[in-house]
N, C-alpha and C. Protein backbone atom coordinates (compact mmCIF):
# COMPACT_ATOMS: atom_id res chain seq x y z
N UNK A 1 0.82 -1.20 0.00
CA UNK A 1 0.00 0.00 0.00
C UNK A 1 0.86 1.26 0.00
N UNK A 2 1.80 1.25 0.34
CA UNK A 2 2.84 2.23 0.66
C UNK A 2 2.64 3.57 -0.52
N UNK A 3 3.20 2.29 -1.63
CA UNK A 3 3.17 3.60 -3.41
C UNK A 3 2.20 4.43 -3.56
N UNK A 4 1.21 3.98 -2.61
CA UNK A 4 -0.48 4.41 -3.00
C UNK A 4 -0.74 5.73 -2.05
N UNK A 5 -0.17 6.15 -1.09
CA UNK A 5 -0.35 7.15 0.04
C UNK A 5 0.73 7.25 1.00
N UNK A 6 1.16 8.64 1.84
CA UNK A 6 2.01 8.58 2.56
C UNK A 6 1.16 8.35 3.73
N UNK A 7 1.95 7.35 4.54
CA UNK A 7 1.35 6.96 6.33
C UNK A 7 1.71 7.96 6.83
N UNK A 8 0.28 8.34 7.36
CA UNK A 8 0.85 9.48 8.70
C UNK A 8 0.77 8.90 10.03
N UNK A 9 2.08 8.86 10.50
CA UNK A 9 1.41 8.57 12.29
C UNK A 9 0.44 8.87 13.18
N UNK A 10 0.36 10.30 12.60
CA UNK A 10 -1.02 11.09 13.46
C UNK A 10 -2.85 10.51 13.41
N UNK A 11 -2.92 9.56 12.06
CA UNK A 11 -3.62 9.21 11.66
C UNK A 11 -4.37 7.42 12.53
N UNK A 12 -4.99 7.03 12.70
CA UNK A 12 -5.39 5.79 12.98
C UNK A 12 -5.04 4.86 11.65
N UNK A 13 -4.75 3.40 12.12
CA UNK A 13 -4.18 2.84 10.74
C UNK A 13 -5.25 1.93 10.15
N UNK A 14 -6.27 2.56 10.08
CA UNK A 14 -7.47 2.21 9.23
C UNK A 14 -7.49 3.37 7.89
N UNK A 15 -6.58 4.70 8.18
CA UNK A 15 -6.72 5.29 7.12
C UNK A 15 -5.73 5.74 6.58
N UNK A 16 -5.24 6.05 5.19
CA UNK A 16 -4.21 6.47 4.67
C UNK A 16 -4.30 8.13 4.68
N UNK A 17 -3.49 8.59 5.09
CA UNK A 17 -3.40 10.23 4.95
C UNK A 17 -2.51 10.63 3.30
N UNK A 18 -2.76 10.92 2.54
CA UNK A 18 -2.69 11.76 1.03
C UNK A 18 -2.88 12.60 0.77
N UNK A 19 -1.59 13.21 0.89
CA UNK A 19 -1.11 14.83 0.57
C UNK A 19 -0.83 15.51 -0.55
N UNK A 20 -0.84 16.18 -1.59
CA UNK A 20 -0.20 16.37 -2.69
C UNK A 20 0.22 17.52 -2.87
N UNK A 21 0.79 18.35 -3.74
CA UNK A 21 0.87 19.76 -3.63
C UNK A 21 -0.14 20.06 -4.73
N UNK A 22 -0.83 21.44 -4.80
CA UNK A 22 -2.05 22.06 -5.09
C UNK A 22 -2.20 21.96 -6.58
N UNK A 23 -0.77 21.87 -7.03
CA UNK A 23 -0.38 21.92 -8.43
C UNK A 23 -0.89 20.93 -9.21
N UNK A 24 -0.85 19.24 -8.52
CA UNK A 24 -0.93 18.70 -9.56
C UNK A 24 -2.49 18.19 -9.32
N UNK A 25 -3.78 19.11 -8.55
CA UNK A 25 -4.89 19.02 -8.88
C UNK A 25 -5.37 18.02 -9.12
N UNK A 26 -5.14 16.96 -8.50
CA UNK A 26 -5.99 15.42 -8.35
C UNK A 26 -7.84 15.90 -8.30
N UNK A 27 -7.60 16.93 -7.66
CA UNK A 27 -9.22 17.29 -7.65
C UNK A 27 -9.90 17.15 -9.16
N UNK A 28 -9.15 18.21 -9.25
CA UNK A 28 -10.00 17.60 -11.20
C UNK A 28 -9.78 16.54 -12.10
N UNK A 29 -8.85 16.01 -11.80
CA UNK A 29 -8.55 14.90 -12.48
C UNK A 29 -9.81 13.91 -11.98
N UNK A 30 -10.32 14.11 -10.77
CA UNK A 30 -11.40 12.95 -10.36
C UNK A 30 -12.99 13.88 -10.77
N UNK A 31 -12.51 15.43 -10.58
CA UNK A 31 -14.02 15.92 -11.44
C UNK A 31 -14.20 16.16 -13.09
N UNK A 32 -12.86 15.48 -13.73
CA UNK A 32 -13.14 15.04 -14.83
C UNK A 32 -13.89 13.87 -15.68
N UNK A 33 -13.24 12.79 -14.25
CA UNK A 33 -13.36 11.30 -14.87
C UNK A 33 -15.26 11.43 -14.74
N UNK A 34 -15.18 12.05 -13.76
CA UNK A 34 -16.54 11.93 -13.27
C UNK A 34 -17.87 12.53 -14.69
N UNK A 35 -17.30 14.05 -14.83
CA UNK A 35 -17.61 14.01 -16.03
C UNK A 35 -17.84 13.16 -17.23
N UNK A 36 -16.05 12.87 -17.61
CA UNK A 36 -16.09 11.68 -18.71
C UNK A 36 -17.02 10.37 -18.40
N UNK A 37 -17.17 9.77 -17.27
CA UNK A 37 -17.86 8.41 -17.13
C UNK A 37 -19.32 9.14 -17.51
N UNK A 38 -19.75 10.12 -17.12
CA UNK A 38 -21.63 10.56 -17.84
C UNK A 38 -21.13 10.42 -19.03
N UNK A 39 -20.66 10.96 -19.93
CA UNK A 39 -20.84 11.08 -21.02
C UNK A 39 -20.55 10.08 -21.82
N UNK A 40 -19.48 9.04 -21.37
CA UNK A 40 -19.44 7.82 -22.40
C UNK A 40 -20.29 7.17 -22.58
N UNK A 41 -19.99 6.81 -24.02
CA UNK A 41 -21.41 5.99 -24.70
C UNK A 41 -21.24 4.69 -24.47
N UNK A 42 -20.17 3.84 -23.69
CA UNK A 42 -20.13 2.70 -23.98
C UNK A 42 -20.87 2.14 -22.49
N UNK A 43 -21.62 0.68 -22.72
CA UNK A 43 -22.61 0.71 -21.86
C UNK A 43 -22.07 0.16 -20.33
N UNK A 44 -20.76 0.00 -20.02
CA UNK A 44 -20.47 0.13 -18.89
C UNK A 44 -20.34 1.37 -18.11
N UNK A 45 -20.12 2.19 -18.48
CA UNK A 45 -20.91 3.48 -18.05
C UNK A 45 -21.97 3.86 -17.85
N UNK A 46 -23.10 3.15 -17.93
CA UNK A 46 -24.66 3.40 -18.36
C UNK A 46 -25.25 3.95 -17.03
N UNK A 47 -24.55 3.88 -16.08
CA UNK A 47 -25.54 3.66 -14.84
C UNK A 47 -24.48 5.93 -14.19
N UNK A 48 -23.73 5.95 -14.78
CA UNK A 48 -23.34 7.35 -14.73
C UNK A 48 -24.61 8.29 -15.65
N UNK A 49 -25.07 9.02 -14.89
CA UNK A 49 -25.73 9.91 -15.22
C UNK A 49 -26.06 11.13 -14.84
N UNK A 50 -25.46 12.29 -14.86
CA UNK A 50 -25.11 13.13 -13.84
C UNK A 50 -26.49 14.27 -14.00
N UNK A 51 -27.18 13.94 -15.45
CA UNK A 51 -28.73 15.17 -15.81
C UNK A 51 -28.09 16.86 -15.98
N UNK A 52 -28.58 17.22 -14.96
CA UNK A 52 -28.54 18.73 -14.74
C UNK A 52 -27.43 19.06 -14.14
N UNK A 53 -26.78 18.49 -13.63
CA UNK A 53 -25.32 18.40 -12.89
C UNK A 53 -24.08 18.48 -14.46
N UNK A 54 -24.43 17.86 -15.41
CA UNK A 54 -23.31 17.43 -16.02
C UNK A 54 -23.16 18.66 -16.70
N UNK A 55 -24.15 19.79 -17.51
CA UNK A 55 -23.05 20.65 -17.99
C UNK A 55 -21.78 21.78 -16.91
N UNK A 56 -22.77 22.00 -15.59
CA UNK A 56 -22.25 22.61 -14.31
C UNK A 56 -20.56 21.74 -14.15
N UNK A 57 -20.64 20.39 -14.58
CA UNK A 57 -19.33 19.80 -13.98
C UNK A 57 -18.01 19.95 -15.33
N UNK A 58 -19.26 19.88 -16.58
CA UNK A 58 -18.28 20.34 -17.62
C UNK A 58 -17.55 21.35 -17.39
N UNK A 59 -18.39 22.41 -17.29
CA UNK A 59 -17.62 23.78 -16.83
C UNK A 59 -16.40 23.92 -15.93
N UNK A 60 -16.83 23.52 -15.15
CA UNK A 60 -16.05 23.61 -14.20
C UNK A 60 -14.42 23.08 -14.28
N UNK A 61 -14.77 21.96 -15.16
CA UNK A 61 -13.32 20.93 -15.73
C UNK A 61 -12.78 21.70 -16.90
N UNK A 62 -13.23 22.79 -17.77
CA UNK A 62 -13.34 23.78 -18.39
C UNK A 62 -12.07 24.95 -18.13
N UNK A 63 -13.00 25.33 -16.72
CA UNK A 63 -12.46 26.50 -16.05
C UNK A 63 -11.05 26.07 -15.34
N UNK A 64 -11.16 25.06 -14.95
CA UNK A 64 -10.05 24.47 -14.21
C UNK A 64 -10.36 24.68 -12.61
N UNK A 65 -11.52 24.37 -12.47
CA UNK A 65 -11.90 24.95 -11.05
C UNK A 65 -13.05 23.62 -10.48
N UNK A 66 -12.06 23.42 -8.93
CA UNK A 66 -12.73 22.21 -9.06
C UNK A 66 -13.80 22.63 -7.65
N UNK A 67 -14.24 23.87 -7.77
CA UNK A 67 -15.18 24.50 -6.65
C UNK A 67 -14.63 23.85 -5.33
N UNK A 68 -15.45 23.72 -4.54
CA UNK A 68 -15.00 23.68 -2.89
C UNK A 68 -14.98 22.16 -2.65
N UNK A 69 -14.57 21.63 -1.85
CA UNK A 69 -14.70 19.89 -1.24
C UNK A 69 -16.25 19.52 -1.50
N UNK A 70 -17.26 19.63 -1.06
CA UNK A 70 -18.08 19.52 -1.23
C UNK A 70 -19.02 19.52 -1.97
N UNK A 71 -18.72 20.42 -3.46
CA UNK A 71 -19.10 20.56 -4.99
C UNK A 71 -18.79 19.29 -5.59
N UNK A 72 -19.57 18.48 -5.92
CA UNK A 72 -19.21 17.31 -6.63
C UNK A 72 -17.57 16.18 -5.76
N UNK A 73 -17.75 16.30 -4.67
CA UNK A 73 -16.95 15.51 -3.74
C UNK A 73 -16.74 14.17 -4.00
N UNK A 74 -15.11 13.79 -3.90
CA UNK A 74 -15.28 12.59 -4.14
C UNK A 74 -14.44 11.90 -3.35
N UNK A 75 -14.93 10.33 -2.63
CA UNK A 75 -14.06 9.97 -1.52
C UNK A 75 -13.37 8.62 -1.64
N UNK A 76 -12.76 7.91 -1.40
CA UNK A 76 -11.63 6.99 -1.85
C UNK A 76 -11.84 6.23 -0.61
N UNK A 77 -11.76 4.52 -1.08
CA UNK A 77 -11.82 3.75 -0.11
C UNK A 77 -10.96 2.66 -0.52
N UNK A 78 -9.89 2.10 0.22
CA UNK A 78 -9.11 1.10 -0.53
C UNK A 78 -9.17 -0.33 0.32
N UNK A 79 -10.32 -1.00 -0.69
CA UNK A 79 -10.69 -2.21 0.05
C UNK A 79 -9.14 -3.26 0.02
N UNK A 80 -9.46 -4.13 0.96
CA UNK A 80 -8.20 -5.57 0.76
C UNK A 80 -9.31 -6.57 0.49
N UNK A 81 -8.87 -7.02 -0.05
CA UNK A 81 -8.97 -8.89 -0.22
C UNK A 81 -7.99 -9.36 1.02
N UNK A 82 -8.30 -10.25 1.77
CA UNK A 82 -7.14 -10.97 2.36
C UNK A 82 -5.90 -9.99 2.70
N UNK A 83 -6.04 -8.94 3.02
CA UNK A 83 -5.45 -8.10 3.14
C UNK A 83 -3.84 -7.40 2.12
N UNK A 84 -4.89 -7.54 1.22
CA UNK A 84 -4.05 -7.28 -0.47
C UNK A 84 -5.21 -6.40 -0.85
N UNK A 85 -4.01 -5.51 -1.61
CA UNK A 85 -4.94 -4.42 -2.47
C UNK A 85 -4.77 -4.72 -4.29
N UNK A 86 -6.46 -5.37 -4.51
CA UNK A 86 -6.46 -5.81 -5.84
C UNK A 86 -6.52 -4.54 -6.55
N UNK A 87 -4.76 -4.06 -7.41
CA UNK A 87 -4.91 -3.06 -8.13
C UNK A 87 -5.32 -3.19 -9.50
N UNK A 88 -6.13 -4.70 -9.65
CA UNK A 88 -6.68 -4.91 -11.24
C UNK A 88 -7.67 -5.28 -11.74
N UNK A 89 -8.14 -4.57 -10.50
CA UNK A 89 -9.56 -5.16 -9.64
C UNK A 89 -10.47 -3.41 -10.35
N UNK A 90 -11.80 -3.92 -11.31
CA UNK A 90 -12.33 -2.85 -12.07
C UNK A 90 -13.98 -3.33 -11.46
N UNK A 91 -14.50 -2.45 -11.17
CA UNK A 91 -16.06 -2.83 -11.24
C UNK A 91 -17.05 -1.90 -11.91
N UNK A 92 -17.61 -2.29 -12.64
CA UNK A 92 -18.99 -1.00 -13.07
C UNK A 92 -19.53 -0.28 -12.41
N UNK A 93 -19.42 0.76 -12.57
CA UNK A 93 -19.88 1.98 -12.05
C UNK A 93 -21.93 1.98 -11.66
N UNK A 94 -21.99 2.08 -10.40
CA UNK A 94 -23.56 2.70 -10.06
C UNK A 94 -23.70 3.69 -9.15
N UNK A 95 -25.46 3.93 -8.68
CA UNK A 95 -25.28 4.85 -7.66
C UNK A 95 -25.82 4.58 -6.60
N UNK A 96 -26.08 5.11 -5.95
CA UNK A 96 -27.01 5.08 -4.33
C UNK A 96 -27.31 6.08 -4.25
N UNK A 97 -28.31 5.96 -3.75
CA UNK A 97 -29.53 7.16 -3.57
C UNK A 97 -29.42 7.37 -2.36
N UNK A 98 -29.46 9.33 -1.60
CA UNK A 98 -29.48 8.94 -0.07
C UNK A 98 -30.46 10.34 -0.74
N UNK A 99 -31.12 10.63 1.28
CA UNK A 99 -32.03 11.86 1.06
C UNK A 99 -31.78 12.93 0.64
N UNK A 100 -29.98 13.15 -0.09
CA UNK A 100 -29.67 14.63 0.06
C UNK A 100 -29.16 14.60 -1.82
N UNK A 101 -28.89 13.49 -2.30
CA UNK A 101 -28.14 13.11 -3.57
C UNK A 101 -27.90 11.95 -4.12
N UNK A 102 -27.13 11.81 -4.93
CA UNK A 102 -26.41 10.88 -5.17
C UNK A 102 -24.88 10.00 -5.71
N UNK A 103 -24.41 9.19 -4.88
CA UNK A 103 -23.05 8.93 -4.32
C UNK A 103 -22.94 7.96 -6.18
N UNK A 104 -22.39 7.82 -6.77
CA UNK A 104 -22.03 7.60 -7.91
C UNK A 104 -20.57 6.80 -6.95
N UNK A 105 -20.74 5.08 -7.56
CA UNK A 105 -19.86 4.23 -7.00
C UNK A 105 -18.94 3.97 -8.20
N UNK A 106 -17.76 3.34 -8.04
CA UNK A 106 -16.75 2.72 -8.98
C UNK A 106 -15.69 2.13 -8.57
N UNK A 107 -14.98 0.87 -8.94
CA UNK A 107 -14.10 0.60 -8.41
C UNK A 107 -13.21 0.50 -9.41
N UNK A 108 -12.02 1.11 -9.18
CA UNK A 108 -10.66 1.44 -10.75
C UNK A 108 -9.26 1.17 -9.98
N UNK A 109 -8.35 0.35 -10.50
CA UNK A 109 -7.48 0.14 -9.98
C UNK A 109 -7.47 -0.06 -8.30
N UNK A 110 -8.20 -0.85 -8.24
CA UNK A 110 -8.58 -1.63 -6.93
C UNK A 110 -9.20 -0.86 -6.00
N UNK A 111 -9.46 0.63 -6.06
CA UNK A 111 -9.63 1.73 -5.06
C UNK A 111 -11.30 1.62 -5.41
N UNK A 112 -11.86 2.29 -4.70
CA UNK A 112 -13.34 2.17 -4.22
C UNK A 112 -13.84 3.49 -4.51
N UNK A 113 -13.78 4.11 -5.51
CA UNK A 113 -14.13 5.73 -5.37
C UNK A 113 -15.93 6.06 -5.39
N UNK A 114 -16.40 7.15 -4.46
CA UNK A 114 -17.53 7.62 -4.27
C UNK A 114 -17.69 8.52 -4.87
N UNK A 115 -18.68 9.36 -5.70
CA UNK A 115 -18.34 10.55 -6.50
C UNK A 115 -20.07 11.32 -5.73
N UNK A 116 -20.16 12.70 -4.51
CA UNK A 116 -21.45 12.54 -4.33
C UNK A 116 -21.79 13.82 -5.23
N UNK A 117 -23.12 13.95 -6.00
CA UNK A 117 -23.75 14.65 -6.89
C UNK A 117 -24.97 14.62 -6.16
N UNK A 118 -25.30 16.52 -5.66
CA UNK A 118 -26.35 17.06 -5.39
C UNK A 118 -26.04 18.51 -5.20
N UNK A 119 -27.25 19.35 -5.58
CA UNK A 119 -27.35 20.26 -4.95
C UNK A 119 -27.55 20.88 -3.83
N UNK A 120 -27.43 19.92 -2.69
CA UNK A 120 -27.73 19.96 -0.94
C UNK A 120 -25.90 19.47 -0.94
N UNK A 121 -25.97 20.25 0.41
CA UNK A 121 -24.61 20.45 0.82
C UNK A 121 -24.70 19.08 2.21
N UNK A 122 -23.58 17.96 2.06
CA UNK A 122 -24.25 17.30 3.43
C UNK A 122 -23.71 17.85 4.26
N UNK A 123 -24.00 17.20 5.34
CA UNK A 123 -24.02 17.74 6.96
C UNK A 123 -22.60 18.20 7.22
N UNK A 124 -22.29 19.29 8.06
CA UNK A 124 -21.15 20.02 7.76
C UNK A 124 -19.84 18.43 8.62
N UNK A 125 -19.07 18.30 8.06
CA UNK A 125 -18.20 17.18 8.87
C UNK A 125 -18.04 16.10 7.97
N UNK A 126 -19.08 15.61 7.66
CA UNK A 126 -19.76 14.54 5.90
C UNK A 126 -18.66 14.70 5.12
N UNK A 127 -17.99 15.90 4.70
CA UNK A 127 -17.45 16.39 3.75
C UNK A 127 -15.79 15.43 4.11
N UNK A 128 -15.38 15.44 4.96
CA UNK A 128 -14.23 15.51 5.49
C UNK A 128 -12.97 14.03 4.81
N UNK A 129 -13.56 13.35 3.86
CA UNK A 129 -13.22 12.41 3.26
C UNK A 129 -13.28 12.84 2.18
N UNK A 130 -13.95 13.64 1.71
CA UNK A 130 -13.57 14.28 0.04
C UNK A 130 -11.82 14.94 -0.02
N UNK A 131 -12.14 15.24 -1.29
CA UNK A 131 -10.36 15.76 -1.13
C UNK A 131 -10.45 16.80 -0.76
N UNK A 132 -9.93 17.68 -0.19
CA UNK A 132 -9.95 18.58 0.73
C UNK A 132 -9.00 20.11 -0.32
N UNK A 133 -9.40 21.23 0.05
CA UNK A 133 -8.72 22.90 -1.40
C UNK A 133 -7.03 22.77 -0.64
N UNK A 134 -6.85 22.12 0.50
CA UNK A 134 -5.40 21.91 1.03
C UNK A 134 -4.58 21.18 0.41
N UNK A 135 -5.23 20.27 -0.49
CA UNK A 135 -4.43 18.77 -1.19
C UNK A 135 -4.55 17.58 -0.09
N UNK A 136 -5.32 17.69 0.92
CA UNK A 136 -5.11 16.42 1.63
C UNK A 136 -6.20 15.81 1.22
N UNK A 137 -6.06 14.33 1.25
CA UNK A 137 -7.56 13.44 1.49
C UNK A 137 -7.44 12.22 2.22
N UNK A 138 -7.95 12.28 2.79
CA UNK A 138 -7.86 10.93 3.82
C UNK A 138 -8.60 9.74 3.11
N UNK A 139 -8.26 8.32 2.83
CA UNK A 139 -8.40 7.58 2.31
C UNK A 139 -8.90 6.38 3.26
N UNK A 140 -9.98 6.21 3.29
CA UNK A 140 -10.03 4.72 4.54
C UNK A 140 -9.63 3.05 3.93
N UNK A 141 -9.01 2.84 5.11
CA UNK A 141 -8.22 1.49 4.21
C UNK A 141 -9.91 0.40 5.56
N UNK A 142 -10.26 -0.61 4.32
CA UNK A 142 -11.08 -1.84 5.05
C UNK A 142 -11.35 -3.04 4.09
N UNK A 143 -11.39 -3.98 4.68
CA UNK A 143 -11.49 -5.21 4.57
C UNK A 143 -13.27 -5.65 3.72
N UNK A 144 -12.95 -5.58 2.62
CA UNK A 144 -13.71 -5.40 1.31
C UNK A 144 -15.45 -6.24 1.83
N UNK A 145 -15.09 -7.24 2.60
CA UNK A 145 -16.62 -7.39 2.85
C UNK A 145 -16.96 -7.11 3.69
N UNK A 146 -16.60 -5.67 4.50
CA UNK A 146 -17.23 -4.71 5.27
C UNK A 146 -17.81 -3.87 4.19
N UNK A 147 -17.88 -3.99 3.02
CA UNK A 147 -18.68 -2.86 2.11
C UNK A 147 -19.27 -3.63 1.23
N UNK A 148 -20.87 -2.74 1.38
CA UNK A 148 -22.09 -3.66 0.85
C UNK A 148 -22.09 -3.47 -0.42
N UNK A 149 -21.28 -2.48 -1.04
CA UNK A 149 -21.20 -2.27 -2.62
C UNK A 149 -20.33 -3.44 -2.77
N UNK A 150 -19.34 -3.95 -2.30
CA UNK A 150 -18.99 -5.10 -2.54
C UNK A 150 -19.40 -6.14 -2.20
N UNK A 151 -19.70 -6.58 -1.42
CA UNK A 151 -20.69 -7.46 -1.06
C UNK A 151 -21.80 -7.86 -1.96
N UNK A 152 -22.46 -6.68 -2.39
CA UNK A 152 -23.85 -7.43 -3.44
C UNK A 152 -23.10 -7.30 -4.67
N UNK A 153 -22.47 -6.74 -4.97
CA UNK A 153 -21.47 -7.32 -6.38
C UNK A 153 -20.98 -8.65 -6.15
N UNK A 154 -20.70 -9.36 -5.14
CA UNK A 154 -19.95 -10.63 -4.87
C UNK A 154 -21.13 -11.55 -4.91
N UNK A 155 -22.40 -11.30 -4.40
CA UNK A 155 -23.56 -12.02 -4.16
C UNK A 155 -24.02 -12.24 -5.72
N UNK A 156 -24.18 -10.79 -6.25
CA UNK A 156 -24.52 -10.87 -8.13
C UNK A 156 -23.74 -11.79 -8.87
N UNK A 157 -22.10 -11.57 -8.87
CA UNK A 157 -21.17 -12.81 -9.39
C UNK A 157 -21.39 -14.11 -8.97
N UNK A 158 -21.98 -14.54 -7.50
CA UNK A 158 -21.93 -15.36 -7.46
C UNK A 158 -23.00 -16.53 -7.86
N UNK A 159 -24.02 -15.95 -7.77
CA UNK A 159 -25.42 -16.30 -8.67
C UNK A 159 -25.95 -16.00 -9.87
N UNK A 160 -24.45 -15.47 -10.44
CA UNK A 160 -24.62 -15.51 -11.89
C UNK A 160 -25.02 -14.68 -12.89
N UNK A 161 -25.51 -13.31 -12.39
CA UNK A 161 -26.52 -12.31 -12.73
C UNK A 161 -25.54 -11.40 -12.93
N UNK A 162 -26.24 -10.82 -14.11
CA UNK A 162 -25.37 -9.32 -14.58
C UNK A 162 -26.49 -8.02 -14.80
């Protein structure tokens, strides 16, 4: 896991602390993809659909402005297998619906990314796993069938259903 984030001591070791400098804007690089996954036509993308959100996010990837943490936020989870991080490990993209938006799931190079899309701001603290206008983002490291997005993907593979 090392290549993937610097360990901070200060941190509990359930999570990776990831720092970058401001320059090289990981922020947009993830409010691009986010972009790009609405708009591709190919049907593993199908379930990206961003509506009224997507020209607002064009812009923005445009301008080079990836608005505040909380504007189209996106949060990183790096499941293990057996306590290995499958970096070749791809899953199709969906979403989840909560009362305020919606969390747009994906798993790319083994990482677990959340992308949340709404016009409601969540609860002030909520935010604190997005990437942060400092360059930090805290990354939670867990054991892959503690997460039900993985989990009913494992249940779907395993009964055969696509």
């Amino acid at each position: 896991m090392r290549p993937y984030g610097l360990f901070n001591p200060g941190i509990p070791s359930t999570t990776i602390s990831w720092g970058y400098p401001l320059e090289t804007r990981k922020d947009l690089f993830y409010l691009s993809l986010l972009w790009r996954m609405s708009i591709a036509s190919h049907r593993f993308w199908k379930e990206v659909d961003l509506g009224r959100h997507e020209n607002k996010v064009r812009e923005m990837v445009l301008r080079e402005d990836p608005g505040e943490p909380h504007d189209y936020g996106v949060c990183c989870i790096a499941p293990l297998f057996d306590g290995h991080l499958l970096t070749d490990f791809i899953l199709q993209p969906d979403f989840k619906r909560s009362h305020q938006g919606r969390f747009y799931r994906v798993v790319l190079g083994g990482f677990l990314f959340m992308f949340y899309v709404s016009s409601v701001r969540l609860e002030k603290g909520r935010d604190q796993s997005f990437i942060q206008r400092t360059g930090s983002w805290i990354i939670r490291v867990m054991d892959a069938w503690d997460i039900e997005f993985l989990r009913e993907e494992a249940r779907r593979v395993a009964a055969g259903t696509s």
